[in-house]
PDB file of N, CA and C in Angstrom:
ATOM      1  N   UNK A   1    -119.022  53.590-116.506  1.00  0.00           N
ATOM      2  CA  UNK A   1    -118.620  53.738-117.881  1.00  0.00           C
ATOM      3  C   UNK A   1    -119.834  53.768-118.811  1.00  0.00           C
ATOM      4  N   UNK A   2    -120.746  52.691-118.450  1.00  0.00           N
ATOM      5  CA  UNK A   2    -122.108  52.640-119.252  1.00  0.00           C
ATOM      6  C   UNK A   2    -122.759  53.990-119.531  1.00  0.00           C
ATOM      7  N   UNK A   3    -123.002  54.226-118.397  1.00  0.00           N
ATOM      8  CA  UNK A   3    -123.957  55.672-118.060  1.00  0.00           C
ATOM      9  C   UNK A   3    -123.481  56.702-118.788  1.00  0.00           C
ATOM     10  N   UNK A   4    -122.084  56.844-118.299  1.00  0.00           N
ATOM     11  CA  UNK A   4    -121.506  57.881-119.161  1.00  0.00           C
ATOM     12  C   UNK A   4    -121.262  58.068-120.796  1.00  0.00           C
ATOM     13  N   UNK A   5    -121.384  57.054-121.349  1.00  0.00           N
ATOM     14  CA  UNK A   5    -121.710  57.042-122.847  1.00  0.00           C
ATOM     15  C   UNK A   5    -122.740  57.392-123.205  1.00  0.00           C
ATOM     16  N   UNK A   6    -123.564  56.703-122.447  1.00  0.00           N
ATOM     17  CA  UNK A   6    -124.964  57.009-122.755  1.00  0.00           C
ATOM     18  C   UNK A   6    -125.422  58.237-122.874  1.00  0.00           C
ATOM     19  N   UNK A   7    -124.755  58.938-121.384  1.00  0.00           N
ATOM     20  CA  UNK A   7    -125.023  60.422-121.211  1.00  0.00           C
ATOM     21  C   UNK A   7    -124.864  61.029-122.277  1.00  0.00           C
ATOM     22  N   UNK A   8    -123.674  60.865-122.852  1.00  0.00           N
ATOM     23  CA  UNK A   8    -122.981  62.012-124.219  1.00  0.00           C
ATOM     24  C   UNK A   8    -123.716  61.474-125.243  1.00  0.00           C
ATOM     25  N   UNK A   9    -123.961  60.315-125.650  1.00  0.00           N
ATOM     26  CA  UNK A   9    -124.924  60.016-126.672  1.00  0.00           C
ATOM     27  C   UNK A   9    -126.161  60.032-126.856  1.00  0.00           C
ATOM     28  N   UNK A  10    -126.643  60.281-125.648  1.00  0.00           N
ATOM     29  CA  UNK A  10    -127.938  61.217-125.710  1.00  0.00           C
ATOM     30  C   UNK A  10    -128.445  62.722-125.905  1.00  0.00           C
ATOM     31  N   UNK A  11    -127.341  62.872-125.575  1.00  0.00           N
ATOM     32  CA  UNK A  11    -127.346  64.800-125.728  1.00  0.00           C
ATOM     33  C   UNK A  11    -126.463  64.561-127.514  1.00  0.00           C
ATOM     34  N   UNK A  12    -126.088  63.816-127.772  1.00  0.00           N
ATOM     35  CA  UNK A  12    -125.303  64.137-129.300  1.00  0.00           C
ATOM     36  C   UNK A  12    -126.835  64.181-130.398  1.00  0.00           C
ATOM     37  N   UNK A  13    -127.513  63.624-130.004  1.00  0.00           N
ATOM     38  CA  UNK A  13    -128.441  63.041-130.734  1.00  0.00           C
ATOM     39  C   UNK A  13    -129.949  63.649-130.591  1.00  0.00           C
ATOM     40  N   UNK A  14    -131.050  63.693-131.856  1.00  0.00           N
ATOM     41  CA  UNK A  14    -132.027  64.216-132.243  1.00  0.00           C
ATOM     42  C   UNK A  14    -133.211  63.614-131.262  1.00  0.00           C
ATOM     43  N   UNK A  15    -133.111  62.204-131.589  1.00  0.00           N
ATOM     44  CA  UNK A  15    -134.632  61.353-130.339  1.00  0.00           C
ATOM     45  C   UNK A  15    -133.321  60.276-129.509  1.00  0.00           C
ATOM     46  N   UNK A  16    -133.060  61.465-128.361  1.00  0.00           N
ATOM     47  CA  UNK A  16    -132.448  60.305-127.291  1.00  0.00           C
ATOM     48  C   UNK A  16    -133.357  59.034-127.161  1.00  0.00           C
ATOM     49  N   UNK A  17    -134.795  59.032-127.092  1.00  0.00           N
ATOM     50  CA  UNK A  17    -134.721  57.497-126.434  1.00  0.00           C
ATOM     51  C   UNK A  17    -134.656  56.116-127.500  1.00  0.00           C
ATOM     52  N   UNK A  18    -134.116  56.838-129.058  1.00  0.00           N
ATOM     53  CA  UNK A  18    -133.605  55.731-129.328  1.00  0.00           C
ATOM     54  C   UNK A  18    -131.930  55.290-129.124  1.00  0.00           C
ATOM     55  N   UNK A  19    -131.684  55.651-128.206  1.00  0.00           N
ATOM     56  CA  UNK A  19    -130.011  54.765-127.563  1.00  0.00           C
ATOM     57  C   UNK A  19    -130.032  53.897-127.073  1.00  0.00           C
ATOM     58  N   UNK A  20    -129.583  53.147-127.510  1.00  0.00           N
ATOM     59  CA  UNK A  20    -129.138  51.262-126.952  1.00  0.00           C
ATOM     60  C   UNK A  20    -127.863  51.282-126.501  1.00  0.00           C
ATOM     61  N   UNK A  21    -127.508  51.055-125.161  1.00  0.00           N
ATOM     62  CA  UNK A  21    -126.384  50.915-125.311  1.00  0.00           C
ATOM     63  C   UNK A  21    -125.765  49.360-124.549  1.00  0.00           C
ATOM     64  N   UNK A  22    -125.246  48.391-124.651  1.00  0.00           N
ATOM     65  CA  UNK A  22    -125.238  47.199-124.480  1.00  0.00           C
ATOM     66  C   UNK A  22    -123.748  46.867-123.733  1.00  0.00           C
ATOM     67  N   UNK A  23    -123.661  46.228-122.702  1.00  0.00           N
ATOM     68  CA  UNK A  23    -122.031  46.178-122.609  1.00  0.00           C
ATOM     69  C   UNK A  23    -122.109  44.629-122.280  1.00  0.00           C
ATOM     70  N   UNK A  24    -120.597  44.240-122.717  1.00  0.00           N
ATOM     71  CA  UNK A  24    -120.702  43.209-122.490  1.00  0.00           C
ATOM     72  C   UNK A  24    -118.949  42.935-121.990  1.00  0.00           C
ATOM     73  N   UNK A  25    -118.643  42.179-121.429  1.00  0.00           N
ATOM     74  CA  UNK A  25    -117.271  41.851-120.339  1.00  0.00           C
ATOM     75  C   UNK A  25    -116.736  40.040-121.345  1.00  0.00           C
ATOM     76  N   UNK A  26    -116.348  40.155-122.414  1.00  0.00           N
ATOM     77  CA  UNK A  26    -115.481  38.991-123.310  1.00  0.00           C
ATOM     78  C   UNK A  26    -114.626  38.298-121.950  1.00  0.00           C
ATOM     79  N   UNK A  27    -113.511  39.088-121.528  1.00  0.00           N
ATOM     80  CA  UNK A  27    -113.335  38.399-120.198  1.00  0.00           C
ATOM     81  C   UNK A  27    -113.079  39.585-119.145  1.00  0.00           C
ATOM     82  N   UNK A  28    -112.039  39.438-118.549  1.00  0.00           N
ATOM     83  CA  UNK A  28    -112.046  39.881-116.774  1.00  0.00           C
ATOM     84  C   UNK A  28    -111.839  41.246-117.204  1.00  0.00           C
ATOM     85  N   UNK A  29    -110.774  41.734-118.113  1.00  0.00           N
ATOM     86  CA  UNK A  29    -110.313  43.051-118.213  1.00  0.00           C
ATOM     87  C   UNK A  29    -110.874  43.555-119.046  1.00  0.00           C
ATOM     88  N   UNK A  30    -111.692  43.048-119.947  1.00  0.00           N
ATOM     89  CA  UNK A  30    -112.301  43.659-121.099  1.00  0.00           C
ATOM     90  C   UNK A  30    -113.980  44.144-120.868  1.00  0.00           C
ATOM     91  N   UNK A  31    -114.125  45.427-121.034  1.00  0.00           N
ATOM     92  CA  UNK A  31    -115.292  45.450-121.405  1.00  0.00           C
ATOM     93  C   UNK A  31    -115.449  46.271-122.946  1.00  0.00           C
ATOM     94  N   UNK A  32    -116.953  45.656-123.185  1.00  0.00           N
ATOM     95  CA  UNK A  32    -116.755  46.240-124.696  1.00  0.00           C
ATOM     96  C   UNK A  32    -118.390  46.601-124.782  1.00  0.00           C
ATOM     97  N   UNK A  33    -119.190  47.825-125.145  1.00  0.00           N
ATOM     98  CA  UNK A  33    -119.780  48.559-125.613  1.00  0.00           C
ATOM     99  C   UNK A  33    -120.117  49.004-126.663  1.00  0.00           C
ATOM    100  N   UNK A  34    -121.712  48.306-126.673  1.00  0.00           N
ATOM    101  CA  UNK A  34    -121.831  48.523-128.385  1.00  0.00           C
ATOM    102  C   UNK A  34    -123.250  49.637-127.976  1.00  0.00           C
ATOM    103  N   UNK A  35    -123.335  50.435-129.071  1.00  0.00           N
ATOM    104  CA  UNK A  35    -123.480  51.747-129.111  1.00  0.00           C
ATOM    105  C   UNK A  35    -124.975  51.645-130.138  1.00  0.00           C
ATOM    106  N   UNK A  36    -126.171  51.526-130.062  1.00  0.00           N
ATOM    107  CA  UNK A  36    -126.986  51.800-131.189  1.00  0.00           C
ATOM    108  C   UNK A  36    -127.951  52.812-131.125  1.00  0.00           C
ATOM    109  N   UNK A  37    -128.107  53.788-132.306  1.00  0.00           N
ATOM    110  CA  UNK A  37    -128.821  54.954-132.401  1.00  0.00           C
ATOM    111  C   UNK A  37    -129.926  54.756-133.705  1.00  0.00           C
ATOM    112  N   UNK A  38    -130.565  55.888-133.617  1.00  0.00           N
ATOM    113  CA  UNK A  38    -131.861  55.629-134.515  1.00  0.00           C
ATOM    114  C   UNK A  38    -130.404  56.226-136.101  1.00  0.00           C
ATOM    115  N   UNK A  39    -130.823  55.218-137.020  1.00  0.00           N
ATOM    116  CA  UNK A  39    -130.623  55.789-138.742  1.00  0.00           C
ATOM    117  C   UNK A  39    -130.142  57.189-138.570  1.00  0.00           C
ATOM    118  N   UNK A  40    -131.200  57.763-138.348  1.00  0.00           N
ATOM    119  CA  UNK A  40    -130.566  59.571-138.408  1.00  0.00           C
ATOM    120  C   UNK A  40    -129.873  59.774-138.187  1.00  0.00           C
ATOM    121  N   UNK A  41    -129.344  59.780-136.806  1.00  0.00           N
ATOM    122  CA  UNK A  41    -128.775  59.984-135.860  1.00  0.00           C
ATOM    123  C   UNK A  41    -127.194  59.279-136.009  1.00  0.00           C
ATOM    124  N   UNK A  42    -127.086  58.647-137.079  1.00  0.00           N
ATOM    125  CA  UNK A  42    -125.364  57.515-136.725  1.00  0.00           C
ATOM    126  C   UNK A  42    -124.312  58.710-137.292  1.00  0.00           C
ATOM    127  N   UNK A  43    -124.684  59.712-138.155  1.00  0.00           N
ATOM    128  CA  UNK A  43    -123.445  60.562-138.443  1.00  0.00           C
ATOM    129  C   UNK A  43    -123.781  61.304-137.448  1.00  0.00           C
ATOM    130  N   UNK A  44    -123.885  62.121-136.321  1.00  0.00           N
ATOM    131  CA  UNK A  44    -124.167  62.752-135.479  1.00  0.00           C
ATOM    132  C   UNK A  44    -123.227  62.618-134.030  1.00  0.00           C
ATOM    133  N   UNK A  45    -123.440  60.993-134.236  1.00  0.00           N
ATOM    134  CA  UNK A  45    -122.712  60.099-132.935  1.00  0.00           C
ATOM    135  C   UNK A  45    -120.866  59.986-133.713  1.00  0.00           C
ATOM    136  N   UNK A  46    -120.848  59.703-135.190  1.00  0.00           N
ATOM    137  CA  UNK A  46    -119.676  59.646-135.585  1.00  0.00           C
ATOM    138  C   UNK A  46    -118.967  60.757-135.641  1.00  0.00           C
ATOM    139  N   UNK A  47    -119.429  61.503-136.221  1.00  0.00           N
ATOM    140  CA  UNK A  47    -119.324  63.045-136.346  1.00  0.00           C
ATOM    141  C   UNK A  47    -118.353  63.263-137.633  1.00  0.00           C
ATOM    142  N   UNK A  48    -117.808  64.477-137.952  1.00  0.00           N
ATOM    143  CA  UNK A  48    -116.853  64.427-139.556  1.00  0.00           C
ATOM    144  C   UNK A  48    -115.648  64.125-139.105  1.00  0.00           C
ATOM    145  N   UNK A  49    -115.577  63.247-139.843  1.00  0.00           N
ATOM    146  CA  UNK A  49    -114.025  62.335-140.200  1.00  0.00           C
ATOM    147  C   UNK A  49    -113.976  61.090-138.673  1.00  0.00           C
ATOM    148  N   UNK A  50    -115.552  61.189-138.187  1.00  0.00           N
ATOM    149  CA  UNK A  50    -115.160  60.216-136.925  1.00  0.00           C
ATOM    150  C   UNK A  50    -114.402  60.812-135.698  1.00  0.00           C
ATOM    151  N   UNK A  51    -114.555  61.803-135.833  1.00  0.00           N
ATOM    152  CA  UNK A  51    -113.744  62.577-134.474  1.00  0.00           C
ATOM    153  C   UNK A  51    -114.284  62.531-132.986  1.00  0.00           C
ATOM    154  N   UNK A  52    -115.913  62.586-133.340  1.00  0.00           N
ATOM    155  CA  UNK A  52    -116.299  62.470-132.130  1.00  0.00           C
ATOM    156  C   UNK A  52    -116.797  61.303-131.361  1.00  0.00           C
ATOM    157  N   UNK A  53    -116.726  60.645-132.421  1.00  0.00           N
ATOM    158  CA  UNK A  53    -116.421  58.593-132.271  1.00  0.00           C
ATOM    159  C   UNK A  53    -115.195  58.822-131.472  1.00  0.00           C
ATOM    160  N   UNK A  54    -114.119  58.958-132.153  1.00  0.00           N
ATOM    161  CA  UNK A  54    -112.681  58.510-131.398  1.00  0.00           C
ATOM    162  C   UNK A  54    -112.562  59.120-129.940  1.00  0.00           C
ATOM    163  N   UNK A  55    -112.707  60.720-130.112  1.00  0.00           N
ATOM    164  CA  UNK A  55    -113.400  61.507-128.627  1.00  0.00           C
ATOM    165  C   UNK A  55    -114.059  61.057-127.666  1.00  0.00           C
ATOM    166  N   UNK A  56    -115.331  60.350-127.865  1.00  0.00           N
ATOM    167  CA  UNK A  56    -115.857  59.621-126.815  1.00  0.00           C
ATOM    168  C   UNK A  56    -114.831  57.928-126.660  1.00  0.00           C
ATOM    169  N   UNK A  57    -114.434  57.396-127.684  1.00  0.00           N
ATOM    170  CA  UNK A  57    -113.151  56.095-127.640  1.00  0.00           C
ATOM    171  C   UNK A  57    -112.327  56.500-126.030  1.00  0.00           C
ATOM    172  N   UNK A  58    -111.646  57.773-126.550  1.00  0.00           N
ATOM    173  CA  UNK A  58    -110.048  58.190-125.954  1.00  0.00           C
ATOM    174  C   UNK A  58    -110.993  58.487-124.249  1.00  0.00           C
ATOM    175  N   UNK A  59    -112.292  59.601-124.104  1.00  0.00           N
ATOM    176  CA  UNK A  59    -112.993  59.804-122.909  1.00  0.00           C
ATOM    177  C   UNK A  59    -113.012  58.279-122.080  1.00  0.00           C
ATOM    178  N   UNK A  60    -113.904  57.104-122.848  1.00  0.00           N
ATOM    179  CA  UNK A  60    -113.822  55.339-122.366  1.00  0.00           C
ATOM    180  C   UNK A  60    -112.543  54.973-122.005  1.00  0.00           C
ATOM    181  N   UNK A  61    -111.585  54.885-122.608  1.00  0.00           N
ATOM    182  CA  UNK A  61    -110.637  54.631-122.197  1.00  0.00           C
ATOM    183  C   UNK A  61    -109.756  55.140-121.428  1.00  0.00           C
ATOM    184  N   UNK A  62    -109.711  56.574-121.067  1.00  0.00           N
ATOM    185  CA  UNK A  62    -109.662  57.138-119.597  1.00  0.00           C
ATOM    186  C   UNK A  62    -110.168  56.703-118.231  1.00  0.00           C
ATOM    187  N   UNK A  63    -111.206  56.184-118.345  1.00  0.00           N
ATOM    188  CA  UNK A  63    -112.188  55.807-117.552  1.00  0.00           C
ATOM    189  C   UNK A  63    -111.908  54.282-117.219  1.00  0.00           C
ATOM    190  N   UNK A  64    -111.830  53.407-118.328  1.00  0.00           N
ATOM    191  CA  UNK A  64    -111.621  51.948-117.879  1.00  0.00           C
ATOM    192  C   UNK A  64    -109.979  52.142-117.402  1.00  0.00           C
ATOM    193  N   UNK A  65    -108.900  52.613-117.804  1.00  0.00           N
ATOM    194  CA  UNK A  65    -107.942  52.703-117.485  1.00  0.00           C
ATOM    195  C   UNK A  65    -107.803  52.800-115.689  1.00  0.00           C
ATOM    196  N   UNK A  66    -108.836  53.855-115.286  1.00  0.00           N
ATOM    197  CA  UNK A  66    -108.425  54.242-113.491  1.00  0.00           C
ATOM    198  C   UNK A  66    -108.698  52.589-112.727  1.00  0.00           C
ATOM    199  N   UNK A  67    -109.797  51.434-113.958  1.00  0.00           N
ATOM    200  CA  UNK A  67    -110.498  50.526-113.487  1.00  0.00           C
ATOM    201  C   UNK A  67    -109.445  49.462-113.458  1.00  0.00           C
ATOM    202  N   UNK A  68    -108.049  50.204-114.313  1.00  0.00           N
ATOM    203  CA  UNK A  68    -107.357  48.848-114.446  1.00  0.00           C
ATOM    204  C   UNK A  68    -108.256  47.330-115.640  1.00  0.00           C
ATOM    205  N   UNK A  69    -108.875  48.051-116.177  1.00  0.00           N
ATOM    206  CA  UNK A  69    -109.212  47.756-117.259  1.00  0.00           C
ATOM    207  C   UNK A  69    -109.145  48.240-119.020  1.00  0.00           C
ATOM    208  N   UNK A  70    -109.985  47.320-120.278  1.00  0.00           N
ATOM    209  CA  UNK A  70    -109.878  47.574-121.518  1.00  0.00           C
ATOM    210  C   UNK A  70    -111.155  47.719-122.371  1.00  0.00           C
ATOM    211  N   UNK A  71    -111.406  49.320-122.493  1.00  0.00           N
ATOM    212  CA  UNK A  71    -112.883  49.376-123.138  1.00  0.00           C
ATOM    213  C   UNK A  71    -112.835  49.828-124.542  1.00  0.00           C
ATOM    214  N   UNK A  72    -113.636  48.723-125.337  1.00  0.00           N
ATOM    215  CA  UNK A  72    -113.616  49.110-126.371  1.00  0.00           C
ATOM    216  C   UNK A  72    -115.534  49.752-127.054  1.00  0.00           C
ATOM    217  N   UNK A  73    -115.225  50.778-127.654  1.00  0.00           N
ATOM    218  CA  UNK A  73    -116.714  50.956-127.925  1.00  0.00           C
ATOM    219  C   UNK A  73    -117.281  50.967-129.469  1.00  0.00           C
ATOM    220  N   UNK A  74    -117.914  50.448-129.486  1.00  0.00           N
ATOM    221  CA  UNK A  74    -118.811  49.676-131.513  1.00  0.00           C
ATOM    222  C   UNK A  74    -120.009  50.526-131.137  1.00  0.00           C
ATOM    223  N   UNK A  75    -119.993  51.362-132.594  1.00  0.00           N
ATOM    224  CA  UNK A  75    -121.235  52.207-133.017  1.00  0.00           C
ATOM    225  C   UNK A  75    -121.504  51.455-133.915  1.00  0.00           C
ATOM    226  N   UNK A  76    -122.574  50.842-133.946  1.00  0.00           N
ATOM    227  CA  UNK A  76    -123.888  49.386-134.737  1.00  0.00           C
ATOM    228  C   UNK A  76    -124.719  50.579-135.651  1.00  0.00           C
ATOM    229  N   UNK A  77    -124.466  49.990-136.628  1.00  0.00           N
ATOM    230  CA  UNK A  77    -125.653  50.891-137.736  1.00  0.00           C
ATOM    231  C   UNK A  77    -127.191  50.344-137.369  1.00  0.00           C
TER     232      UNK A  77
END
Protein backbone atom coordinates (compact mmCIF):
# COMPACT_ATOMS: atom_id res chain seq x y z
CA UNK A 1 0.00 0.00 0.00
CA UNK A 2 2.97 2.30 1.06
CA UNK A 3 4.87 1.98 -2.16
CA UNK A 4 2.04 2.42 -4.14
CA UNK A 5 1.17 5.91 -2.97
CA UNK A 6 4.29 6.84 -3.09
CA UNK A 7 4.57 5.65 -6.64
CA UNK A 8 1.59 7.98 -7.84
CA UNK A 9 2.83 10.76 -5.72
CA UNK A 10 5.89 10.88 -7.14
CA UNK A 11 5.06 10.98 -10.68
CA UNK A 12 2.08 13.67 -9.59
CA UNK A 13 4.70 15.93 -8.51
CA UNK A 14 7.55 18.56 -9.70
CA UNK A 15 10.82 17.36 -7.16
CA UNK A 16 9.76 13.71 -6.30
CA UNK A 17 12.38 13.40 -3.69
CA UNK A 18 10.56 15.66 -1.61
CA UNK A 19 7.77 12.80 -0.65
CA UNK A 20 7.38 11.69 2.82
CA UNK A 21 5.30 9.25 3.14
CA UNK A 22 4.74 7.83 6.81
CA UNK A 23 2.34 4.98 7.80
CA UNK A 24 1.34 4.23 10.80
CA UNK A 25 -1.16 1.02 12.11
CA UNK A 26 -3.56 3.07 15.32
CA UNK A 27 -4.60 -0.59 15.72
CA UNK A 28 -4.88 -4.13 13.98
CA UNK A 29 -7.20 -3.07 11.05
CA UNK A 30 -6.24 0.33 10.62
CA UNK A 31 -3.63 1.68 8.73
CA UNK A 32 -3.31 5.32 8.18
CA UNK A 33 -0.89 7.30 5.82
CA UNK A 34 0.21 10.56 6.02
CA UNK A 35 1.32 12.00 2.80
CA UNK A 36 4.00 15.07 2.78
CA UNK A 37 5.14 17.03 -0.33
CA UNK A 38 7.33 20.03 -0.94
CA UNK A 39 4.84 23.66 -0.65
CA UNK A 40 4.61 23.60 -4.44
CA UNK A 41 3.67 20.66 -5.01
CA UNK A 42 0.34 20.23 -2.31
CA UNK A 43 -2.23 21.49 -5.09
CA UNK A 44 -0.79 19.07 -7.58
CA UNK A 45 -1.20 16.01 -5.11
CA UNK A 46 -4.86 17.54 -4.27
CA UNK A 47 -5.68 18.40 -7.56
CA UNK A 48 -9.11 20.78 -8.52
CA UNK A 49 -11.83 20.35 -6.25
CA UNK A 50 -9.60 17.44 -4.50
CA UNK A 51 -10.36 14.85 -7.01
CA UNK A 52 -7.21 13.42 -7.24
CA UNK A 53 -6.85 13.31 -3.38
CA UNK A 54 -10.13 11.31 -3.20
CA UNK A 55 -8.82 9.13 -6.48
CA UNK A 56 -5.79 8.04 -4.89
CA UNK A 57 -8.36 7.71 -1.18
CA UNK A 58 -10.94 5.31 -3.27
CA UNK A 59 -7.33 3.46 -5.30
CA UNK A 60 -6.05 2.87 -0.95
CA UNK A 61 -8.96 1.67 -0.11
CA UNK A 62 -9.28 -0.91 -2.80
CA UNK A 63 -6.15 -2.16 -1.79
CA UNK A 64 -6.51 -2.32 2.11
CA UNK A 65 -9.94 -3.78 1.49
CA UNK A 66 -8.37 -7.30 -0.44
CA UNK A 67 -6.12 -6.93 3.16
CA UNK A 68 -9.28 -7.13 5.07
CA UNK A 69 -8.30 -3.97 6.33
CA UNK A 70 -8.96 0.26 6.88
CA UNK A 71 -6.74 2.87 5.10
CA UNK A 72 -7.01 6.14 5.63
CA UNK A 73 -4.68 8.71 3.79
CA UNK A 74 -3.70 12.67 5.31
CA UNK A 75 -2.05 15.04 2.82
CA UNK A 76 0.15 17.29 5.66
CA UNK A 77 0.80 20.79 4.36
Amino acid sequence: MKEFIEFIAKHLVDSPDSVVLEETTPDEKTVELSLKVGADDVGKVIGKQGKTAQAMRTLLTAIAAKDGKRAILKILD
